[in-house]
N, C-alpha and C. Protein backbone atom coordinates (compact mmCIF):
# COMPACT_ATOMS: atom_id res chain seq x y z
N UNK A 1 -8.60 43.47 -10.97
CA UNK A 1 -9.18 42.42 -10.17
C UNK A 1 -10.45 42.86 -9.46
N UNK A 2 -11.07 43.60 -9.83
CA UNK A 2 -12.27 44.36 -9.38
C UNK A 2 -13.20 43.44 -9.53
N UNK A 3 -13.74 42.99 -10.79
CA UNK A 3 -14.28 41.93 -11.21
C UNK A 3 -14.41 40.67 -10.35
N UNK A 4 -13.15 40.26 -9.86
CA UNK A 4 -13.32 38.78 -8.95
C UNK A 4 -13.97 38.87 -7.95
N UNK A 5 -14.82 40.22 -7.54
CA UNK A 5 -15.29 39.81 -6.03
C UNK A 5 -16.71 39.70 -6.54
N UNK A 6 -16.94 40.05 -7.51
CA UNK A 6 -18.13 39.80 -7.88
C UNK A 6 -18.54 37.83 -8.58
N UNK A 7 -17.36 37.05 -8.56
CA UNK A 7 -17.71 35.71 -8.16
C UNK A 7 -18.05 35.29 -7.28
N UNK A 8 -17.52 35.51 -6.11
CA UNK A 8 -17.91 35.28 -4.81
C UNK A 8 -18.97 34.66 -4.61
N UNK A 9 -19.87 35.36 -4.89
CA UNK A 9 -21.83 34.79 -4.69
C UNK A 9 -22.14 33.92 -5.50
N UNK A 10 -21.44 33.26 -6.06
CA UNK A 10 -22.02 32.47 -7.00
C UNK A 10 -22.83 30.83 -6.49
N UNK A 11 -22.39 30.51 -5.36
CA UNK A 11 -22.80 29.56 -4.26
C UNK A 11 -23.34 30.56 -3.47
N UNK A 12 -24.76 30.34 -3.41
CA UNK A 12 -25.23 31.03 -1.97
C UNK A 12 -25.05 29.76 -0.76
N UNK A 13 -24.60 30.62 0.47
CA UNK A 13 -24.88 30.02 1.63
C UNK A 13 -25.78 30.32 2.72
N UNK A 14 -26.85 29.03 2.97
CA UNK A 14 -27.77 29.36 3.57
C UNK A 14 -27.00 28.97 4.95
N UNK A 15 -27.37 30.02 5.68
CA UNK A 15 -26.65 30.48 7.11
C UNK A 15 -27.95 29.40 8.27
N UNK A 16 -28.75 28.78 8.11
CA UNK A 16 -29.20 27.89 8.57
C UNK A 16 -29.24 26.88 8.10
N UNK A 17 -28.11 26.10 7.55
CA UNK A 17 -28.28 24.58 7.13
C UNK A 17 -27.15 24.03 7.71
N UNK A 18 -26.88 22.98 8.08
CA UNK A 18 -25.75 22.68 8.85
C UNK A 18 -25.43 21.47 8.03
N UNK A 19 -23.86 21.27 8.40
CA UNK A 19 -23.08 20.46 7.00
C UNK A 19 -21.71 19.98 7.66
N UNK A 20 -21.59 19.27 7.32
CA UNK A 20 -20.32 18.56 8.14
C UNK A 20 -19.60 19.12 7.75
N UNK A 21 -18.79 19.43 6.63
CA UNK A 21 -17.31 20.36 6.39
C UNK A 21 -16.39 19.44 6.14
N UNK A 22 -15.09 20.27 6.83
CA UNK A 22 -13.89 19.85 6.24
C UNK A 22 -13.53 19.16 7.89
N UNK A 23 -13.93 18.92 8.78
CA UNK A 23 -13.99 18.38 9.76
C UNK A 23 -15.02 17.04 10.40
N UNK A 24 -15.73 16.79 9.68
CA UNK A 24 -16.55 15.56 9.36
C UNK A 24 -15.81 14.85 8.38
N UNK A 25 -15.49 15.39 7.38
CA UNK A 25 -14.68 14.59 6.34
C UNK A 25 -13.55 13.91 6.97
N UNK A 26 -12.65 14.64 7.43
CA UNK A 26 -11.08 14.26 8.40
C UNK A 26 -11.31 13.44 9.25
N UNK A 27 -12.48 13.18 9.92
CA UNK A 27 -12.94 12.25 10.78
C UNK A 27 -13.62 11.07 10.30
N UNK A 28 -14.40 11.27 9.62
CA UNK A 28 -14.50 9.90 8.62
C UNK A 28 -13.33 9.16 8.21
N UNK A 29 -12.45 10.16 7.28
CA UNK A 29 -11.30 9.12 6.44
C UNK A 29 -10.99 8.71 7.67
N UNK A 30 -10.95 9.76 8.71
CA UNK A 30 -9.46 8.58 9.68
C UNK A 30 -10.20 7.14 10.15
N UNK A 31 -11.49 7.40 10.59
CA UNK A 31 -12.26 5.97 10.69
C UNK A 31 -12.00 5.15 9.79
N UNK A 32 -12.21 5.32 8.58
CA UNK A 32 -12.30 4.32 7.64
C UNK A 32 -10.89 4.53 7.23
N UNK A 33 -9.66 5.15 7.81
CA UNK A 33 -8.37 4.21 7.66
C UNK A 33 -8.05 3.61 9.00
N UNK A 34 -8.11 3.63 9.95
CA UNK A 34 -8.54 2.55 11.36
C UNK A 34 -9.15 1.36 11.17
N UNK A 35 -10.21 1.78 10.32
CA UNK A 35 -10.92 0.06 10.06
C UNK A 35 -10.63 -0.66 8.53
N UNK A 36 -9.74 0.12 7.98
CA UNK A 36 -8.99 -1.06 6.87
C UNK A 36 -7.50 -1.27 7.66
N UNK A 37 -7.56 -0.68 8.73
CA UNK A 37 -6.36 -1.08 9.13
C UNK A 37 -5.95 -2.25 9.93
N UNK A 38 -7.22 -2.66 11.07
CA UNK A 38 -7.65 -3.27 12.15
C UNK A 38 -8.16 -4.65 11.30
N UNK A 39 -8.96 -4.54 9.59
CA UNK A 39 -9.56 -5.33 8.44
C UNK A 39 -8.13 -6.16 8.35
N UNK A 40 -6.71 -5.42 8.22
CA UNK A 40 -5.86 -5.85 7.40
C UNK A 40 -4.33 -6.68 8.28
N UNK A 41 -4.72 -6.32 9.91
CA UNK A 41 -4.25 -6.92 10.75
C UNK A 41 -5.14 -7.81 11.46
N UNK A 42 -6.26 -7.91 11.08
CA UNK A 42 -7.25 -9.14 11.38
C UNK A 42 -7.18 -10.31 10.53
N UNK A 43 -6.73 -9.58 9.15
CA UNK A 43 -7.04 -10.90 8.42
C UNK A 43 -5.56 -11.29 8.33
N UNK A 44 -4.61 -10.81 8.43
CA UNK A 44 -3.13 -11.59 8.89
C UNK A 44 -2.91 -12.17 9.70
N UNK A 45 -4.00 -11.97 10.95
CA UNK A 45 -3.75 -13.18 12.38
C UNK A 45 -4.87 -13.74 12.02
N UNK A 46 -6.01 -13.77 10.92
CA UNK A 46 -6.41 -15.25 10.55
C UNK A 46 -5.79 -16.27 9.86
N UNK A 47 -5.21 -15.55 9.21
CA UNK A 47 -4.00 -16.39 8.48
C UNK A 47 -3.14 -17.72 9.39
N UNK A 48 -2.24 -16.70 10.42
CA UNK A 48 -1.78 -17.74 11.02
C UNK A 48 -2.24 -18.83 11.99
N UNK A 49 -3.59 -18.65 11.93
CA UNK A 49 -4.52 -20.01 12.96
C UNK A 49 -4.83 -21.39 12.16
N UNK A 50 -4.21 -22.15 12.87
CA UNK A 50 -4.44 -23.60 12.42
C UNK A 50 -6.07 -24.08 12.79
N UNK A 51 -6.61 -24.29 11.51
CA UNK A 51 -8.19 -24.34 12.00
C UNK A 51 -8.19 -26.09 11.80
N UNK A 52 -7.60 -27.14 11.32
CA UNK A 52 -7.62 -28.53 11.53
C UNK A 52 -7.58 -28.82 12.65
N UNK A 53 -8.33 -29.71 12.88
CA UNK A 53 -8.42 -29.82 14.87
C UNK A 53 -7.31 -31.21 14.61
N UNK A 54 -6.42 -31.70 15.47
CA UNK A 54 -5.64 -32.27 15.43
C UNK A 54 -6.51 -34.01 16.52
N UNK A 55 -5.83 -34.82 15.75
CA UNK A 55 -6.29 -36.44 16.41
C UNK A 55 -6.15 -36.45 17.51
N UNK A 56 -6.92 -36.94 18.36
CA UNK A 56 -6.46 -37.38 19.93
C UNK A 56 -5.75 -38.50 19.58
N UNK A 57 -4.57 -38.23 20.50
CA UNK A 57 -3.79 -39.05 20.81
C UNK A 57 -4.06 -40.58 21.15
N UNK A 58 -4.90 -40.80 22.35
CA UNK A 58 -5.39 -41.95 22.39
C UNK A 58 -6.87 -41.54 23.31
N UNK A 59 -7.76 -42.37 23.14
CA UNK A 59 -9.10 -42.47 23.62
C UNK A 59 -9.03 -42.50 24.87
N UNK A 60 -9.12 -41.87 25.93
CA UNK A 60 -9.09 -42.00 27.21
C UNK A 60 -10.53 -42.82 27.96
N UNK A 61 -9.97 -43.93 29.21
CA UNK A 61 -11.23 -44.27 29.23
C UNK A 61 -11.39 -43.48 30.57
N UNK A 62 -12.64 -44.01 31.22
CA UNK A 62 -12.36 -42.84 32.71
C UNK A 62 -11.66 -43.61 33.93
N UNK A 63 -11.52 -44.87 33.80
CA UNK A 63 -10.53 -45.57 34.76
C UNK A 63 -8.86 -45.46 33.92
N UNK A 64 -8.67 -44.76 33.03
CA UNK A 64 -7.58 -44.09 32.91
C UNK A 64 -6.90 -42.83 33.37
N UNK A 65 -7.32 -42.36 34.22
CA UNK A 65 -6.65 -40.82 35.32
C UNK A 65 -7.61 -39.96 34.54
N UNK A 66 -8.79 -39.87 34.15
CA UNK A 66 -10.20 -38.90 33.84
C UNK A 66 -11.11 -39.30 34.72
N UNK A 67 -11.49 -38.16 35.17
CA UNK A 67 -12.53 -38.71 36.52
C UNK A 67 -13.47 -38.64 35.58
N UNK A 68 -15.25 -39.17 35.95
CA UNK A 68 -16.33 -39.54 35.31
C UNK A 68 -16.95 -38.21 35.34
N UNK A 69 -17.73 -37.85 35.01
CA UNK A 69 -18.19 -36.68 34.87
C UNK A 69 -19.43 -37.26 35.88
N UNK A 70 -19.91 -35.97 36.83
CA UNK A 70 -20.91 -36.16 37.95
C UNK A 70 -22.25 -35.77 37.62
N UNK A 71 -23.18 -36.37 37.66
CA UNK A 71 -24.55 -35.72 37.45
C UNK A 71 -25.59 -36.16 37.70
């Protein structure tokens, strides 16, 4: 096994370049599993909203218990 240390160098590393790693990565995925997560419980409580606006009941006039609007 004498031989294997001489792979080693085969990637040089320049000792002044800076690089996110294996710790930029871990922090990304977890973002982007937070926001398919927050995506996938957002779009299940759009689901349950009734977006048809429903009939008024009856036309209110303002001598029916609605005061007039002041201005």
């Amino acid at each position: 096994m004498v031989g294997a240390a001489h792979l080693v160098p085969l990637a040089e590393v320049d000792e002044n370049k800076v690089t996110p790693g294996v710790l930029g990565f871990i922090v990304f995925a977890v973002m982007a599993l937070a926001v398919w997560g927050l995506m996938k419980s957002m779009s299940k409580q759009m689901r349950k909203v009734d977006f048809e606006e429903s009939a008024p009941a009856e036309a209110e006039t303002p001598g029916e218990g609605a005061s007039p609007a002041k201005g």
